[in-house]
N, C-alpha and C. Protein backbone atom coordinates (compact mmCIF):
# COMPACT_ATOMS: atom_id res chain seq x y z
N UNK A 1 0.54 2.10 -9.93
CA UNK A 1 1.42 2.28 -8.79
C UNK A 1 2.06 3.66 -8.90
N UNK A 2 1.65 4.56 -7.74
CA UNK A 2 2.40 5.72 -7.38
C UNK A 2 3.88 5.84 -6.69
N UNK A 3 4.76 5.77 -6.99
CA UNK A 3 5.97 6.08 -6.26
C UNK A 3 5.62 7.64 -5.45
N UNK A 4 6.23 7.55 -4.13
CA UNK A 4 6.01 8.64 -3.53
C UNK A 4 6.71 10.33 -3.52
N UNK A 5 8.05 9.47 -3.97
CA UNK A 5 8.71 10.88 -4.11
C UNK A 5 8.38 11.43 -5.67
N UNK A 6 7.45 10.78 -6.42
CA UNK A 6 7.53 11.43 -7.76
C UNK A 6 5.86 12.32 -7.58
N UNK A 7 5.45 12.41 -6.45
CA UNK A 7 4.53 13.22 -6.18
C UNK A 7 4.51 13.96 -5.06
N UNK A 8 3.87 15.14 -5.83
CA UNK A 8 3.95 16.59 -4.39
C UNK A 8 2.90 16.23 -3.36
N UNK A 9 3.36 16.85 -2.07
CA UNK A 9 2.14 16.32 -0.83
C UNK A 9 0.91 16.93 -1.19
N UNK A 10 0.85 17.76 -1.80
CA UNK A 10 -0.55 18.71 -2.23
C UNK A 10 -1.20 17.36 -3.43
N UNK A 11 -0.46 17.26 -4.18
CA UNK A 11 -1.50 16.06 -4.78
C UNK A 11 -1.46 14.64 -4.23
N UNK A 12 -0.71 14.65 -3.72
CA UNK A 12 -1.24 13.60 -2.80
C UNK A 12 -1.93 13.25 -1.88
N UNK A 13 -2.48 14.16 -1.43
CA UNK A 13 -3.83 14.83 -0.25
C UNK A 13 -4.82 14.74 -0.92
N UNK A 14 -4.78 15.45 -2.37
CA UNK A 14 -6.21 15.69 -3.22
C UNK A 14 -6.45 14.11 -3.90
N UNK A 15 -5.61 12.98 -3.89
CA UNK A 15 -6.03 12.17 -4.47
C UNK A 15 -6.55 10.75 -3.67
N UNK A 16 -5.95 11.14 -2.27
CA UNK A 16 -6.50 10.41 -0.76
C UNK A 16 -7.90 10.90 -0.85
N UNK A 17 -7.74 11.96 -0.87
CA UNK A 17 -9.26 12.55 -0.45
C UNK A 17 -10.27 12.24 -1.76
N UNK A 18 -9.81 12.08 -2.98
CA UNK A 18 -10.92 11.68 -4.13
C UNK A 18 -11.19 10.22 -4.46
N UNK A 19 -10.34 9.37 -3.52
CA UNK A 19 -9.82 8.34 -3.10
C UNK A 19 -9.60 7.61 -4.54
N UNK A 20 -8.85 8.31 -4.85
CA UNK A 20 -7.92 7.51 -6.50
C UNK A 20 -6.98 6.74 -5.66
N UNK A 21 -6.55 7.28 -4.24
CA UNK A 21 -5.67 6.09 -3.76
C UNK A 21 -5.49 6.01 -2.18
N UNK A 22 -5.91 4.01 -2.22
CA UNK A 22 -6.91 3.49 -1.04
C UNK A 22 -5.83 2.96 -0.35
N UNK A 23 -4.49 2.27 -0.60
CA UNK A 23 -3.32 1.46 -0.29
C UNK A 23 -2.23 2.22 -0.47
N UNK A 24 -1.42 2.34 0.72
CA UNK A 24 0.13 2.20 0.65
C UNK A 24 0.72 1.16 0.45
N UNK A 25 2.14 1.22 -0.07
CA UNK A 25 2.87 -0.28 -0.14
C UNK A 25 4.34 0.15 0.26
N UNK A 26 5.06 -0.78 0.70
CA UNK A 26 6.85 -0.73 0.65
C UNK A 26 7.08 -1.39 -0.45
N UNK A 27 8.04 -0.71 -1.38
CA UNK A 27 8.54 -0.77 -2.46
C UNK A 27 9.62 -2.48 -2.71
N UNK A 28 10.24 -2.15 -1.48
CA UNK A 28 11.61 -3.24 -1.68
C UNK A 28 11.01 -4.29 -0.91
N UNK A 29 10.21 -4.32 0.07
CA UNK A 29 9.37 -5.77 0.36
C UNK A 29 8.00 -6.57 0.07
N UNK A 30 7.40 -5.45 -1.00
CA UNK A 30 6.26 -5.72 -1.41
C UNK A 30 5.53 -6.19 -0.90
N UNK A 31 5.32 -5.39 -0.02
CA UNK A 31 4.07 -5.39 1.42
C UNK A 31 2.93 -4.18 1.06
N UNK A 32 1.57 -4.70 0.81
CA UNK A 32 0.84 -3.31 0.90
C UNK A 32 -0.27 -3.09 2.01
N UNK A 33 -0.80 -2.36 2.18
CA UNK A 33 -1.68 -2.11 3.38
C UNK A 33 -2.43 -0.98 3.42
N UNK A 34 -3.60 -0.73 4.33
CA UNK A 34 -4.49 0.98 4.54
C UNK A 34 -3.17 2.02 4.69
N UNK A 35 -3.88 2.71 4.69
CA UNK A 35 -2.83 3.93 4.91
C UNK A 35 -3.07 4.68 6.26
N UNK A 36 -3.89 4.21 7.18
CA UNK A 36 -3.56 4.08 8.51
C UNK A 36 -2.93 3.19 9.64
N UNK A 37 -2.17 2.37 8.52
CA UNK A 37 -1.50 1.54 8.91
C UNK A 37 0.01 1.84 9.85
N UNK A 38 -0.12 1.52 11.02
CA UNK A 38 1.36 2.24 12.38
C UNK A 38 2.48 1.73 11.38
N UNK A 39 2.89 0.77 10.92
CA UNK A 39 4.10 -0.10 9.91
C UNK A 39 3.93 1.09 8.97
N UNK A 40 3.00 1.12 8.16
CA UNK A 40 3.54 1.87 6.92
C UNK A 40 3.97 3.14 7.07
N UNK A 41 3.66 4.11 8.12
CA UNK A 41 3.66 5.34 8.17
C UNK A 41 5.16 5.47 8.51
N UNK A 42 6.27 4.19 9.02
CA UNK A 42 7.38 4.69 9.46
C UNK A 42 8.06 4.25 8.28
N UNK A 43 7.83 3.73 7.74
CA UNK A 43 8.75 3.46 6.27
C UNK A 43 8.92 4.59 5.76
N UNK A 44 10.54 4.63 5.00
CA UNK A 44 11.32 6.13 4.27
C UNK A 44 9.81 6.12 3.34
N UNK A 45 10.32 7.43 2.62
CA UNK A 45 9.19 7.78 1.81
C UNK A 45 10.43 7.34 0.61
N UNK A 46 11.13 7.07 0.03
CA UNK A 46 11.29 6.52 -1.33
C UNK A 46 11.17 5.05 -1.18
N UNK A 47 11.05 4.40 -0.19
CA UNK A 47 9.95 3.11 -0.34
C UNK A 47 8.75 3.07 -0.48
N UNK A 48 8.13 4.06 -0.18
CA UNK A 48 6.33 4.35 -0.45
C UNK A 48 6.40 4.12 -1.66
N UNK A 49 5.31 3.47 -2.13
CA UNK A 49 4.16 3.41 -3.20
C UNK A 49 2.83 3.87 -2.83
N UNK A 50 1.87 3.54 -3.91
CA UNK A 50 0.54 4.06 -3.41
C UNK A 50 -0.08 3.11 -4.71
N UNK A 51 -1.36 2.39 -4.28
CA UNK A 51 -2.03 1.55 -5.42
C UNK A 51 -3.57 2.25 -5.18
N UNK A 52 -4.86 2.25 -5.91
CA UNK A 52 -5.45 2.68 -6.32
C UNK A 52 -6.82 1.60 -5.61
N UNK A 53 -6.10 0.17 -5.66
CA UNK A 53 -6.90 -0.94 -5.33
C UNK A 53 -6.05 -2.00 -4.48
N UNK A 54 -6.54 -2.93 -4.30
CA UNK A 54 -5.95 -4.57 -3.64
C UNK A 54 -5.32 -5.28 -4.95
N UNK A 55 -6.29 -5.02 -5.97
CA UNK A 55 -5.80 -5.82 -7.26
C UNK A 55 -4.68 -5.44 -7.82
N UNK A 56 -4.47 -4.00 -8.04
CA UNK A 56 -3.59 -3.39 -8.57
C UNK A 56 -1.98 -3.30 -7.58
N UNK A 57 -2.19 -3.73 -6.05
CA UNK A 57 -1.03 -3.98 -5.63
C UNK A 57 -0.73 -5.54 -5.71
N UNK A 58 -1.79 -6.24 -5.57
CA UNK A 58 -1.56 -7.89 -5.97
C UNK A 58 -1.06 -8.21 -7.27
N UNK A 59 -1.24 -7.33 -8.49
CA UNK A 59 -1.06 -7.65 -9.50
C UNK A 59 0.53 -7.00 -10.00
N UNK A 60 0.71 -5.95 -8.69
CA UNK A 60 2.48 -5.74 -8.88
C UNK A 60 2.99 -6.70 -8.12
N UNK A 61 2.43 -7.58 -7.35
CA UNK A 61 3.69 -8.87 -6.85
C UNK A 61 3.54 -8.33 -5.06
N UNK A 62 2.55 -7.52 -5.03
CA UNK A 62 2.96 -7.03 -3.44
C UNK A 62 1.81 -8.38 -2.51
N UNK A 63 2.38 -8.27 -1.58
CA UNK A 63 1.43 -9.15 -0.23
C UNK A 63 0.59 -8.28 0.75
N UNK A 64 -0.50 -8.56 1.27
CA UNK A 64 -1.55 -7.62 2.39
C UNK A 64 -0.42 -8.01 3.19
N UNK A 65 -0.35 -6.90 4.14
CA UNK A 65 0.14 -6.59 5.46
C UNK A 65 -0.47 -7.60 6.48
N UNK A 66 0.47 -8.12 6.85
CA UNK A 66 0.28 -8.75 8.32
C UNK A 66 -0.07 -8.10 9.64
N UNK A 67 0.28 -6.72 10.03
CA UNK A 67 -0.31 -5.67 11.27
C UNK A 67 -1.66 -5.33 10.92
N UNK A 68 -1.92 -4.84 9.44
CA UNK A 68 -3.57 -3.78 9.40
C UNK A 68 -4.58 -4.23 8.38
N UNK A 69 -3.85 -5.57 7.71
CA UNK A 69 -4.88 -7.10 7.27
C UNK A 69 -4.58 -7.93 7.16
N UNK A 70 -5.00 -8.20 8.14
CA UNK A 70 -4.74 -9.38 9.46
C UNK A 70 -5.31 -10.62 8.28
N UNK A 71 -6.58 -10.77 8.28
CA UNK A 71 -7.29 -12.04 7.38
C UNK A 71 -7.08 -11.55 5.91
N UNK A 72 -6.42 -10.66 5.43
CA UNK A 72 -5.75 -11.04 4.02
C UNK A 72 -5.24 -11.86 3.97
N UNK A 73 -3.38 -11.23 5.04
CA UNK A 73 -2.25 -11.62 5.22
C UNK A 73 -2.62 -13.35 5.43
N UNK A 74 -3.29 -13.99 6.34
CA UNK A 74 -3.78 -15.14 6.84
C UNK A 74 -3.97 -15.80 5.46
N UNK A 75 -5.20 -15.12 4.77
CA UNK A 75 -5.44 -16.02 3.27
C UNK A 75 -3.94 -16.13 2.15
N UNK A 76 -3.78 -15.38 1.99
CA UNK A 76 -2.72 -15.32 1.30
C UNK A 76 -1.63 -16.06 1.86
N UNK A 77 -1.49 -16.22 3.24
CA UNK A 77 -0.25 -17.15 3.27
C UNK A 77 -0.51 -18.46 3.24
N UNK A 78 -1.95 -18.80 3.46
CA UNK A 78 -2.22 -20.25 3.48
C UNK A 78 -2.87 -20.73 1.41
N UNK A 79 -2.25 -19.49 0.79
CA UNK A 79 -2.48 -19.68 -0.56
C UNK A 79 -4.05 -19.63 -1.18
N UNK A 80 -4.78 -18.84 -0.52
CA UNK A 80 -6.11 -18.65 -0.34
C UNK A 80 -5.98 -17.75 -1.94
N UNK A 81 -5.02 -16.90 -1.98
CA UNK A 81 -5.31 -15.42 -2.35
C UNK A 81 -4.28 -15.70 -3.49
């Protein structure tokens, strides 16, 4: 898990783009999601995170997004996930 303000936008571009990182998350509701996600992009940036994988935000306690995964969010609430 990347916290956002502990990284510069320059490496954070180069590591989207080498795709070391596939998920955004909100920090204080442990919600994660794409990173073209309309929800995540308006969240402060010291709530940003950044995970690498699905596992690696599931395995910090976070939930798929209900707006930009849709049939995560669905499995996971019916305890699928």
């Amino acid at each position: 898990m990347i916290n956002h303000q502990k990284i510069t936008d320059s490496e954070l571009l180069r590591k989207i783009k080498n795709a070391e990182i596939c998920f955004g998350g909100n920090r204080k509701l442990k919600i994660y999601g794409t990173l073209k996600c309309a929800s995540g992009k308006r969240m402060k940036r010291e709530n940003r995170v950044f995970f690498s994988s699905e596992n690696q935000a599931r395995n910090n306690g976070f939930r798929p997004c209900g707006h930009c995964m849709k049939s995560e969010y669905l499995k996971w609430k019916n305890g699928l996930i």
